[in-house]
Protein backbone atom coordinates (compact mmCIF):
# COMPACT_ATOMS: atom_id res chain seq x y z
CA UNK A 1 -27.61 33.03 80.73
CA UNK A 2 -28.37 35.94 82.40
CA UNK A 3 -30.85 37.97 84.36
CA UNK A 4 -32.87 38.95 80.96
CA UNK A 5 -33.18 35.68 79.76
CA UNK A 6 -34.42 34.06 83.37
CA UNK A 7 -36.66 37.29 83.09
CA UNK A 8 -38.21 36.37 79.56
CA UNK A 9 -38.81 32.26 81.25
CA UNK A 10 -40.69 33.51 83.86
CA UNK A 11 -42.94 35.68 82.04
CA UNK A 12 -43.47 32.70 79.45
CA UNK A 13 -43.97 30.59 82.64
CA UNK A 14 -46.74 32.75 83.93
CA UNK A 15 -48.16 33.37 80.57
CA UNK A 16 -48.69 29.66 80.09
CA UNK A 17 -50.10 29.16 83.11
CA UNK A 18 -52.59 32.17 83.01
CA UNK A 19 -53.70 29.82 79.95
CA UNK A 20 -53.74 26.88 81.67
CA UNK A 21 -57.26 25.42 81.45
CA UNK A 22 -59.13 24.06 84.47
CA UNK A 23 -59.46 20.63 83.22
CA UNK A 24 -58.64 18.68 79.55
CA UNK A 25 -54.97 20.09 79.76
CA UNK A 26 -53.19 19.25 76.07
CA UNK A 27 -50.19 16.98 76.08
CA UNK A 28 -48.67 19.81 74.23
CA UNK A 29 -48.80 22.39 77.36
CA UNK A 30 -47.73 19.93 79.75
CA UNK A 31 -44.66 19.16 77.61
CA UNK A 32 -43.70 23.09 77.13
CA UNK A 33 -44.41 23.43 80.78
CA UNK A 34 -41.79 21.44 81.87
CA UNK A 35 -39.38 22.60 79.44
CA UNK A 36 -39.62 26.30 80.46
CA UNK A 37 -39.66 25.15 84.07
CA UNK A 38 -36.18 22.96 83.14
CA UNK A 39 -34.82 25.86 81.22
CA UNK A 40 -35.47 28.39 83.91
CA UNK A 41 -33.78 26.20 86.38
CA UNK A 42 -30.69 25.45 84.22
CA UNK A 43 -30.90 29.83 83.56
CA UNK A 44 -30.77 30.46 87.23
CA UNK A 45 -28.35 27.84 88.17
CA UNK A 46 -25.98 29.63 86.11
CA UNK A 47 -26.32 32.95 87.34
């Protein structure tokens, strides 16, 4: 992968999070939280 696509994980990383509600988080966002945050580590081991 490279620097565009760690680029486009990060800014669905922070736009997640800047939706991220205070309390009563869904299932659903915690599951495609930690499979951006997994993806953006594989993306920027490979660099």
């Amino acid at each position: 992968m490279d620097a565009a696509k760690v680029k486009e994980l990060e800014e669905k990383l922070a736009d997640l999070k800047a939706r991220w509600p205070a309390h009563s988080v869904k299932p659903s966002m915690w599951q495609e939280l930690e499979e951006l945050e997994e993806e953006l580590k594989k993306a920027k081991e490979e660099q």
